[in-house]
PDB file of N, CA and C in Angstrom:
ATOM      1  N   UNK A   1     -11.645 -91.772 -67.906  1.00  0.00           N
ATOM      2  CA  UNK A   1     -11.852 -91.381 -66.526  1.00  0.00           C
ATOM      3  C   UNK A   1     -11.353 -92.473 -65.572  1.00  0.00           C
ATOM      4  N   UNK A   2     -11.967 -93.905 -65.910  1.00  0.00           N
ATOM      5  CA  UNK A   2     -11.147 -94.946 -64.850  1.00  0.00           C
ATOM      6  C   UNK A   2     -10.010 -95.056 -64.554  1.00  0.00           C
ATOM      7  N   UNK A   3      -9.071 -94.790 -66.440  1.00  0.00           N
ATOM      8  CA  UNK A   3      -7.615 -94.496 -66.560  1.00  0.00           C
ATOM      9  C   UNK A   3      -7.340 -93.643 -65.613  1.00  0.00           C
ATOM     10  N   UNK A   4      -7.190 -92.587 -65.303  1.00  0.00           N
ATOM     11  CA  UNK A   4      -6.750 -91.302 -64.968  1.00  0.00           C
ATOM     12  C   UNK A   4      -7.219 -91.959 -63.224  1.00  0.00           C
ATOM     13  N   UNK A   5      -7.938 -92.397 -62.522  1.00  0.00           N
ATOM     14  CA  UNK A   5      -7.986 -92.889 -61.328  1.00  0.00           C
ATOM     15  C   UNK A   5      -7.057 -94.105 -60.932  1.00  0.00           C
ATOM     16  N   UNK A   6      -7.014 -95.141 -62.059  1.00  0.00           N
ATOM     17  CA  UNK A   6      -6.124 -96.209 -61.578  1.00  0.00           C
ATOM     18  C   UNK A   6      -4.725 -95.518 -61.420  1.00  0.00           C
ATOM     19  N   UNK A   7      -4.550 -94.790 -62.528  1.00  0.00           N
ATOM     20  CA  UNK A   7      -2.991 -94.096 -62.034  1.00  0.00           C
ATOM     21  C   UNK A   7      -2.709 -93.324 -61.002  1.00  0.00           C
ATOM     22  N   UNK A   8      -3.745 -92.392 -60.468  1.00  0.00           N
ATOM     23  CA  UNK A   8      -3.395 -91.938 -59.510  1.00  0.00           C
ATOM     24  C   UNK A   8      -3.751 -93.166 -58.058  1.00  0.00           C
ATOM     25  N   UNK A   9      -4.547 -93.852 -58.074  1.00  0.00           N
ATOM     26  CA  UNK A   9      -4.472 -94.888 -57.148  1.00  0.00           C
ATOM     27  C   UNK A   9      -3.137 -95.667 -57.257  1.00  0.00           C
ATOM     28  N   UNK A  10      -2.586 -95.955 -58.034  1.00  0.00           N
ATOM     29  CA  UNK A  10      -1.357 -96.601 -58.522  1.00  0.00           C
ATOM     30  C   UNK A  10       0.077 -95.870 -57.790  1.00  0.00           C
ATOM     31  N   UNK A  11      -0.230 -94.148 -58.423  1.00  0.00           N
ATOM     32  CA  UNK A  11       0.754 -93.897 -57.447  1.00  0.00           C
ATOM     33  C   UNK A  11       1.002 -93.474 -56.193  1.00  0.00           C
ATOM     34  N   UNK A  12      -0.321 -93.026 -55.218  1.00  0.00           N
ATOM     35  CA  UNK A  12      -0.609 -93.324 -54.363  1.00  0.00           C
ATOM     36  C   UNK A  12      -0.080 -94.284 -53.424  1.00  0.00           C
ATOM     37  N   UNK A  13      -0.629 -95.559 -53.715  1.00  0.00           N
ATOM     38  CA  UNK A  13       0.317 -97.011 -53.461  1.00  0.00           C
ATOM     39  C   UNK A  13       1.448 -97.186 -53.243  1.00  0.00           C
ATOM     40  N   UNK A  14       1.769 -96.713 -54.418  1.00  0.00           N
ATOM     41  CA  UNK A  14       3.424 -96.702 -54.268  1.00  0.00           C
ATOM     42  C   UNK A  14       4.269 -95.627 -53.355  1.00  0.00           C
ATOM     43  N   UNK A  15       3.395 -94.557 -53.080  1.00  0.00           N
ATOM     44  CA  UNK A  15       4.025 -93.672 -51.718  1.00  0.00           C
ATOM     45  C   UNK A  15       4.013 -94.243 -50.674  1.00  0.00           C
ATOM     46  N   UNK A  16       2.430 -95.020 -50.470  1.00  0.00           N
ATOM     47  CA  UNK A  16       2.743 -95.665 -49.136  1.00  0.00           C
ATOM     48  C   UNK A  16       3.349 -96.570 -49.061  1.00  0.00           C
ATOM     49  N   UNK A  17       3.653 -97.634 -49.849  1.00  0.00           N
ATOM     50  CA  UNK A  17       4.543 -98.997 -49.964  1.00  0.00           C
ATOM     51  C   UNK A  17       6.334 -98.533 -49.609  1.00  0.00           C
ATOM     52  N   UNK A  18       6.512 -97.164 -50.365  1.00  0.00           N
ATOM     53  CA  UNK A  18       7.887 -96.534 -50.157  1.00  0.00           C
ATOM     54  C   UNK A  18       8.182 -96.533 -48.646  1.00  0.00           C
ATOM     55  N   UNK A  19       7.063 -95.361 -47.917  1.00  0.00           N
ATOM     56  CA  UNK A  19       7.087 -95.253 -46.876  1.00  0.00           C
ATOM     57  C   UNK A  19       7.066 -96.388 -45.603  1.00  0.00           C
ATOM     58  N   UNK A  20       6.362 -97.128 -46.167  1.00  0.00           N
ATOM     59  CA  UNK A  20       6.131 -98.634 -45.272  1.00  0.00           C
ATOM     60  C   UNK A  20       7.747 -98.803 -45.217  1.00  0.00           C
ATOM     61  N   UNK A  21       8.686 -99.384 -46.334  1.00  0.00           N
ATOM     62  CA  UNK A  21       9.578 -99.984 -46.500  1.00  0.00           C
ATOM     63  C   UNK A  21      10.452 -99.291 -45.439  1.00  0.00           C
ATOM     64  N   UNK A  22      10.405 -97.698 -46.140  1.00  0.00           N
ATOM     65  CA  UNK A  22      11.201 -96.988 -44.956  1.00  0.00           C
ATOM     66  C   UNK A  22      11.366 -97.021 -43.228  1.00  0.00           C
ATOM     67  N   UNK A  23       9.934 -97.141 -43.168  1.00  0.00           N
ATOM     68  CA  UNK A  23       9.630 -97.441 -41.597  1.00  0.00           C
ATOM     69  C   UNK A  23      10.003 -98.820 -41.125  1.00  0.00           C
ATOM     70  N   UNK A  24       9.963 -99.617 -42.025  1.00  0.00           N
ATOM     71  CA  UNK A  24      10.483-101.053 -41.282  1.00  0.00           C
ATOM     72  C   UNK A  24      11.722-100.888 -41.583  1.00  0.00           C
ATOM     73  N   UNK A  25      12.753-100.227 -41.943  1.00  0.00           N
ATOM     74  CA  UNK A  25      13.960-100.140 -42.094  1.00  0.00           C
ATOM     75  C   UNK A  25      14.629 -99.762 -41.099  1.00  0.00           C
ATOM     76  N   UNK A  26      13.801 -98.610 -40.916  1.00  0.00           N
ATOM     77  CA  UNK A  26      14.167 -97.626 -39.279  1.00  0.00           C
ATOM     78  C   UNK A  26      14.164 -98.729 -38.400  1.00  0.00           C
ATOM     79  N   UNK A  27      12.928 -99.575 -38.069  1.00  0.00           N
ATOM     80  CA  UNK A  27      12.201-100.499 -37.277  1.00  0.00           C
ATOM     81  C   UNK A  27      13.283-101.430 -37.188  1.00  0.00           C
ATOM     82  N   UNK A  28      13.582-102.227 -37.682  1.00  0.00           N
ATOM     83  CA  UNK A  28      14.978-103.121 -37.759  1.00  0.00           C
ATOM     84  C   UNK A  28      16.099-102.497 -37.701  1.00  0.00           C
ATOM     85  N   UNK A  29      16.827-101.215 -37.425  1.00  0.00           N
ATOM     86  CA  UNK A  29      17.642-101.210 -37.506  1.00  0.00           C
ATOM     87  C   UNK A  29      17.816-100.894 -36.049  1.00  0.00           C
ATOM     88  N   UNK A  30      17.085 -99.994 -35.484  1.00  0.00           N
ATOM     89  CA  UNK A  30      16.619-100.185 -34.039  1.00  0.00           C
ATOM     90  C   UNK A  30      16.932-101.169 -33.397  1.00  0.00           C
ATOM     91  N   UNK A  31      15.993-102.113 -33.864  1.00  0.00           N
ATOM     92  CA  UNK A  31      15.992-103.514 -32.988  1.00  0.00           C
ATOM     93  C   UNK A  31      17.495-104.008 -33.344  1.00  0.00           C
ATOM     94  N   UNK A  32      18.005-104.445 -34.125  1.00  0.00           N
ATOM     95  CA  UNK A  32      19.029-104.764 -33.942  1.00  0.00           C
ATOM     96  C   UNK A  32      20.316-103.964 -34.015  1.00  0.00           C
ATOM     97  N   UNK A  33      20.273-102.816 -33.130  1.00  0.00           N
ATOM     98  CA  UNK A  33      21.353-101.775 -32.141  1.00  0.00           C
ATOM     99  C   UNK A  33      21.112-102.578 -31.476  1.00  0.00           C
ATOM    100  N   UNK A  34      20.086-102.353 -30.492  1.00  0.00           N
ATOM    101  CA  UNK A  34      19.683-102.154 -28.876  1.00  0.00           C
ATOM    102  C   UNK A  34      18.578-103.531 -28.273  1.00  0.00           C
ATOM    103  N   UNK A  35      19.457-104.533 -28.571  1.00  0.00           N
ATOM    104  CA  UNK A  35      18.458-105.987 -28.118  1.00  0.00           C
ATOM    105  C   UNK A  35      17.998-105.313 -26.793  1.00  0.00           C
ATOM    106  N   UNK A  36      16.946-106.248 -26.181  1.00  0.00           N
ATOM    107  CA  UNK A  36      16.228-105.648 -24.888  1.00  0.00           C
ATOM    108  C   UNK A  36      16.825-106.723 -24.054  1.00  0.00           C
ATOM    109  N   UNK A  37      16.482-106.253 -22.767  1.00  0.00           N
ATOM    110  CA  UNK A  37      16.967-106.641 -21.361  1.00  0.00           C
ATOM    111  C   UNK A  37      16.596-108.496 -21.556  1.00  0.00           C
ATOM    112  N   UNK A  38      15.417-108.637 -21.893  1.00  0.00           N
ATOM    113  CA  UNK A  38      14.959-110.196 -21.690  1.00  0.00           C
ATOM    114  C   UNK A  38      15.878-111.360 -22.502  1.00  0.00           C
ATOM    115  N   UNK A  39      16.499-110.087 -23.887  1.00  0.00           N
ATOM    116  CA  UNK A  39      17.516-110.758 -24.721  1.00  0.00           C
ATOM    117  C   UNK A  39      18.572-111.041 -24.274  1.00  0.00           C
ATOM    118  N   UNK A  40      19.199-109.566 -23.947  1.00  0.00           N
ATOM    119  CA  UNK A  40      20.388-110.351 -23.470  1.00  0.00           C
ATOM    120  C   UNK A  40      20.550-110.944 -21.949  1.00  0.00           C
ATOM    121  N   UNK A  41      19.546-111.287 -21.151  1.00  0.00           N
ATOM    122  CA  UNK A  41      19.124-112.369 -19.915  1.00  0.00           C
ATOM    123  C   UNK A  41      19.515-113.498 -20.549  1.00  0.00           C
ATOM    124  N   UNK A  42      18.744-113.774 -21.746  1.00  0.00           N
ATOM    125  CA  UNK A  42      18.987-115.254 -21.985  1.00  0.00           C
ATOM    126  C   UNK A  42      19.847-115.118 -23.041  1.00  0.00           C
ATOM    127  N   UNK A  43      20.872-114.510 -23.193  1.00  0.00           N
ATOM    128  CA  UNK A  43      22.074-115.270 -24.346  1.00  0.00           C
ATOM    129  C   UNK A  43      23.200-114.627 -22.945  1.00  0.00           C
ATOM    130  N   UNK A  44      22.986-114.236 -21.647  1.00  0.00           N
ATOM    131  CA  UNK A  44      23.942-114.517 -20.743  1.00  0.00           C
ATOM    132  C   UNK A  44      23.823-116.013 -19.968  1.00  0.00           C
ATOM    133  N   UNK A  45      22.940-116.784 -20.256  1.00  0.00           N
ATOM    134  CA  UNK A  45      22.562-117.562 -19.875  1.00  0.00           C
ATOM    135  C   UNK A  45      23.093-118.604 -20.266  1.00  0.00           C
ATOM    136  N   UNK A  46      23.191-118.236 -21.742  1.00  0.00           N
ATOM    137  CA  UNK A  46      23.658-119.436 -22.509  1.00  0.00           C
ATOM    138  C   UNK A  46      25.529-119.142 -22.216  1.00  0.00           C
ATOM    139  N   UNK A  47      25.598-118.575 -22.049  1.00  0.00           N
ATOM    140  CA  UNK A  47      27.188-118.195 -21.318  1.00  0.00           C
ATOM    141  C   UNK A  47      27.401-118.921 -20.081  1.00  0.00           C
ATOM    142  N   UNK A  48      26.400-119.137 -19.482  1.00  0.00           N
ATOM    143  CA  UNK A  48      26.676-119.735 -18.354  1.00  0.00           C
ATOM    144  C   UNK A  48      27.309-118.095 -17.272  1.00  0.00           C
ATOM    145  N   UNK A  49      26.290-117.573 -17.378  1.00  0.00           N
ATOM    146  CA  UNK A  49      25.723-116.886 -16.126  1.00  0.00           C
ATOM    147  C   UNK A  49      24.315-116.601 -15.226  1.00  0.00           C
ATOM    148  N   UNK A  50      24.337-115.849 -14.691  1.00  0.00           N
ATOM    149  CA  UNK A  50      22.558-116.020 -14.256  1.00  0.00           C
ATOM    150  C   UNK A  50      22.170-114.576 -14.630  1.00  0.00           C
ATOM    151  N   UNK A  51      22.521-113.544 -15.401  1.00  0.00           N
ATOM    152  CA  UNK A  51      21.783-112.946 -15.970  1.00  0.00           C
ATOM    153  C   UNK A  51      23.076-111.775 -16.893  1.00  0.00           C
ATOM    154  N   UNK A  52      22.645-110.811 -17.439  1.00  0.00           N
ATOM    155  CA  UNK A  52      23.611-109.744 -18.239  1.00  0.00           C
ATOM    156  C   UNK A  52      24.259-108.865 -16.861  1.00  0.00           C
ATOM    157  N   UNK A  53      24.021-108.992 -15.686  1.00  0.00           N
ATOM    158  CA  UNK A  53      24.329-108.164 -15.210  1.00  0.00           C
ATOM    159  C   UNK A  53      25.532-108.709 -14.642  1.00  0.00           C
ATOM    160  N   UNK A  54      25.280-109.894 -14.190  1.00  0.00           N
ATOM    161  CA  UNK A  54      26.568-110.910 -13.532  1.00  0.00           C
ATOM    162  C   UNK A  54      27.601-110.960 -15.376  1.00  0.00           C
ATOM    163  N   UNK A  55      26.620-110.841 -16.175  1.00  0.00           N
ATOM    164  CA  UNK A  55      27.855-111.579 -17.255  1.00  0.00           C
ATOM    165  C   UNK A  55      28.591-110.245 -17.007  1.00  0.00           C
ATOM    166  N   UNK A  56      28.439-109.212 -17.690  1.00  0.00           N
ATOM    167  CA  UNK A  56      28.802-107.785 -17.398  1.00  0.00           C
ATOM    168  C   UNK A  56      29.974-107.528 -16.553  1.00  0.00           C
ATOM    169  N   UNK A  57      29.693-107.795 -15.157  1.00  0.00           N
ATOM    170  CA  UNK A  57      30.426-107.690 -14.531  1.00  0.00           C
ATOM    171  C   UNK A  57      31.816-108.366 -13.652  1.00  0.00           C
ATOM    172  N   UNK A  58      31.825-109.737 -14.571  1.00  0.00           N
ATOM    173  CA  UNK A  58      32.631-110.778 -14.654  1.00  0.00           C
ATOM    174  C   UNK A  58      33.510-110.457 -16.051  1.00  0.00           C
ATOM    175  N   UNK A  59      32.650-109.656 -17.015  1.00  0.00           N
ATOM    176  CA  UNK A  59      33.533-109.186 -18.058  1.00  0.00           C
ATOM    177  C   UNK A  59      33.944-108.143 -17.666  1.00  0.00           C
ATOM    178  N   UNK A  60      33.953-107.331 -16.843  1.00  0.00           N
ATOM    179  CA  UNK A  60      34.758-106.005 -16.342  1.00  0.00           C
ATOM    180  C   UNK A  60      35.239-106.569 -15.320  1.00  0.00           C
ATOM    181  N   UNK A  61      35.800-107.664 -14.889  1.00  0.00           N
ATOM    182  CA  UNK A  61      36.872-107.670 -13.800  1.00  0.00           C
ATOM    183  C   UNK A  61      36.348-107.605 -12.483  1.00  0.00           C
ATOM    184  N   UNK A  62      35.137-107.615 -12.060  1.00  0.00           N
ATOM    185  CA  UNK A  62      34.501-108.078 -10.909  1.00  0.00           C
ATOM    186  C   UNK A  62      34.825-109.563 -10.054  1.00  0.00           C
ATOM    187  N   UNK A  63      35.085-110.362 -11.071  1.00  0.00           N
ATOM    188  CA  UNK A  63      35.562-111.730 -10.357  1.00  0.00           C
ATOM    189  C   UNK A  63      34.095-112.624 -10.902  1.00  0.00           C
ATOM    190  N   UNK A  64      34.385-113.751 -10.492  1.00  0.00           N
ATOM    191  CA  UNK A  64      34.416-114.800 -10.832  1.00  0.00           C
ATOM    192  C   UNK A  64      32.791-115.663 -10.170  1.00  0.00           C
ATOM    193  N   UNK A  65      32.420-114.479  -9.036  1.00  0.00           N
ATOM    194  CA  UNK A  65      31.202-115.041  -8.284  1.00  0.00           C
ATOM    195  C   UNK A  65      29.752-115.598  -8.927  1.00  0.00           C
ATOM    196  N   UNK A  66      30.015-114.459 -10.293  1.00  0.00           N
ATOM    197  CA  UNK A  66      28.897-114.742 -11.155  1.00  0.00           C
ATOM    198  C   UNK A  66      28.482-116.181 -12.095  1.00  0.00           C
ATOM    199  N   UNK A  67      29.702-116.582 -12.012  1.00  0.00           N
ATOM    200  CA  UNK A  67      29.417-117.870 -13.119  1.00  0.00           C
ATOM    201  C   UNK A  67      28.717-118.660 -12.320  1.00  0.00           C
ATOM    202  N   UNK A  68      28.311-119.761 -13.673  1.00  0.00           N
ATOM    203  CA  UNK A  68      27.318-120.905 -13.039  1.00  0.00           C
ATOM    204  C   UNK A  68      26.384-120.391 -11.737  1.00  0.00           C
ATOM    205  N   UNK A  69      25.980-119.743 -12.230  1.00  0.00           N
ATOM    206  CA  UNK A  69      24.251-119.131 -11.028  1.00  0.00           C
ATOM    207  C   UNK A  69      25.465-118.744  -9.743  1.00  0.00           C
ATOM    208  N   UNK A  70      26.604-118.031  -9.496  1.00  0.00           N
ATOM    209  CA  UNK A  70      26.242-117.373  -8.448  1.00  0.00           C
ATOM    210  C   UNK A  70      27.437-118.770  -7.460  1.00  0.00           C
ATOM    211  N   UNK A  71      27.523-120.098  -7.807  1.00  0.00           N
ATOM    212  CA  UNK A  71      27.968-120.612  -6.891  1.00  0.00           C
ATOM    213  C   UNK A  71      29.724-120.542  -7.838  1.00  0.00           C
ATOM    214  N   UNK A  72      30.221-120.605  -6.600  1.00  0.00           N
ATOM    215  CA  UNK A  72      32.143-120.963  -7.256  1.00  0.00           C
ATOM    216  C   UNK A  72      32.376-122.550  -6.956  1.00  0.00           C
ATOM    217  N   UNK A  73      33.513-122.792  -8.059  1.00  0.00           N
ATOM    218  CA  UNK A  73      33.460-124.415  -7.524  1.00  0.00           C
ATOM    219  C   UNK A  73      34.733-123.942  -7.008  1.00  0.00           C
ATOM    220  N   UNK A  74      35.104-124.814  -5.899  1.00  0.00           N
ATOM    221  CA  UNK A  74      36.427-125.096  -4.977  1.00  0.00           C
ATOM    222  C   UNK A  74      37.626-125.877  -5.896  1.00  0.00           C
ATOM    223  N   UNK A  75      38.322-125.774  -5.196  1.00  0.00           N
ATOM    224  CA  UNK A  75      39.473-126.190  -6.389  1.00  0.00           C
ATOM    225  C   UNK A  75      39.601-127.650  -5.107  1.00  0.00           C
ATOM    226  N   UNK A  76      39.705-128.874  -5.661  1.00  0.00           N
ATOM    227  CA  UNK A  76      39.999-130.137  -5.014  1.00  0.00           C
ATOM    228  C   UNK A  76      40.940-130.592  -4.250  1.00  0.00           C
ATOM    229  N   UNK A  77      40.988-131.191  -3.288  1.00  0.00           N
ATOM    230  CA  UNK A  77      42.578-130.842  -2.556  1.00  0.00           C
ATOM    231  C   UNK A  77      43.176-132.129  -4.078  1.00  0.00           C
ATOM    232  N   UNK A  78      44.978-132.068  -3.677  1.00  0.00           N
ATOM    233  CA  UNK A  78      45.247-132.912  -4.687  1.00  0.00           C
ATOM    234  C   UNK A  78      45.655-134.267  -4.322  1.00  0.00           C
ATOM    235  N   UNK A  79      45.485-135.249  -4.329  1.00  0.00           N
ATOM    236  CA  UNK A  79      45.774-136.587  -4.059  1.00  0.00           C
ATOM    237  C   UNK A  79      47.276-136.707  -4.249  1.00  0.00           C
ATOM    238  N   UNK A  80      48.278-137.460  -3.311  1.00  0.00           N
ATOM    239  CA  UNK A  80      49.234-137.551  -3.387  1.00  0.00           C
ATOM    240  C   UNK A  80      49.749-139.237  -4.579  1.00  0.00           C
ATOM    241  N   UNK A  81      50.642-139.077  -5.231  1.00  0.00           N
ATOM    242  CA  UNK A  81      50.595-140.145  -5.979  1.00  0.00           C
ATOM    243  C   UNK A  81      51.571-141.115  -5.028  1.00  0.00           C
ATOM    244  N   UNK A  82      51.396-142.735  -5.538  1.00  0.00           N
ATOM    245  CA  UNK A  82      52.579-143.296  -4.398  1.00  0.00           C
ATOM    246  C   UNK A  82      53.570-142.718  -4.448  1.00  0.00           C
ATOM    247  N   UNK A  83      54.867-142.211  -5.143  1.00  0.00           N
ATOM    248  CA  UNK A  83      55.966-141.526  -5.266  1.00  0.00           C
ATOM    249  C   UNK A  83      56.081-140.425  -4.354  1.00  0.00           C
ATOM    250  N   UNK A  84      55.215-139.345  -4.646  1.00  0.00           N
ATOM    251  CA  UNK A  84      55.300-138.587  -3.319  1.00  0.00           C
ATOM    252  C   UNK A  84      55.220-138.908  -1.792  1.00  0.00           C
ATOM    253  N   UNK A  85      54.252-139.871  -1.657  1.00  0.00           N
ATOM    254  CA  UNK A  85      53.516-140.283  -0.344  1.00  0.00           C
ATOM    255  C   UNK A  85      55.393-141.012   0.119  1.00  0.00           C
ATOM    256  N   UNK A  86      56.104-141.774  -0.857  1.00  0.00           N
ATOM    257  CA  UNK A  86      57.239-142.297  -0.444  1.00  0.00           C
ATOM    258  C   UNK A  86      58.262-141.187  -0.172  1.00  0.00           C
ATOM    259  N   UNK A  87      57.949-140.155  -0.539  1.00  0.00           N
ATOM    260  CA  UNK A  87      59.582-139.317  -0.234  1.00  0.00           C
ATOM    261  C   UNK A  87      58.796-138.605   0.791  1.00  0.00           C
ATOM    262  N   UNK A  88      57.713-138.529   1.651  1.00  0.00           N
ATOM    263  CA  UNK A  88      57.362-137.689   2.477  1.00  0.00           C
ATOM    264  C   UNK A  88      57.717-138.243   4.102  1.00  0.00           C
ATOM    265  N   UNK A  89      58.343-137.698   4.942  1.00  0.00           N
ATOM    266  CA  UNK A  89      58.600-138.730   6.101  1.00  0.00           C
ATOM    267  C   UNK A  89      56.896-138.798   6.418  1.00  0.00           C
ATOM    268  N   UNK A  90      56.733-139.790   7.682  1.00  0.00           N
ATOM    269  CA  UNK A  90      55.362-139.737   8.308  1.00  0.00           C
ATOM    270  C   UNK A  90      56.217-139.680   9.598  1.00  0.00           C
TER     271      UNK A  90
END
């Protein structure tokens, strides 16, 4: 009689252990389709933008406003070397 219970407890077990496996399979495969918003915030970040939406739209050709939080750096005027400064009249 105990026999005949451990086996069916036994296979029991093993339906739900199947099923478990299955569901965390689903469960992970989910999650890694469709990272969430907070994810990809911070791996645009690490890009050096200020969020997925600026990265996004700097990767579709929006321009350039998005990098580094939003500010653009200026391009430097250029220093003349002596050579030039000599062929330039004053």
């Amino acid at each position: 009689m105990n026999y005949v219970l451990f086996i069916i407890f036994a296979l029991v077990m093993e339906k739900k252990r199947l099923a478990l496996r299955k569901l965390l399979e689903a469960v992970e495969k989910e999650i890694l389709k469709k990272p969430n918003r907070k994810t990809l915030d911070r791996l645009s970040l690490l890009a050096g933008f200020q969020d997925w939406d600026s990265f996004q739209s700097a990767l579709h050709g929006a321009g350039d406003e998005a990098i580094y939080g939003g500010h653009q750096e200026h391009p430097r005027p250029s220093v003349a070397t002596d050579e030039q400064q000599k062929e330039t009249p004053q």
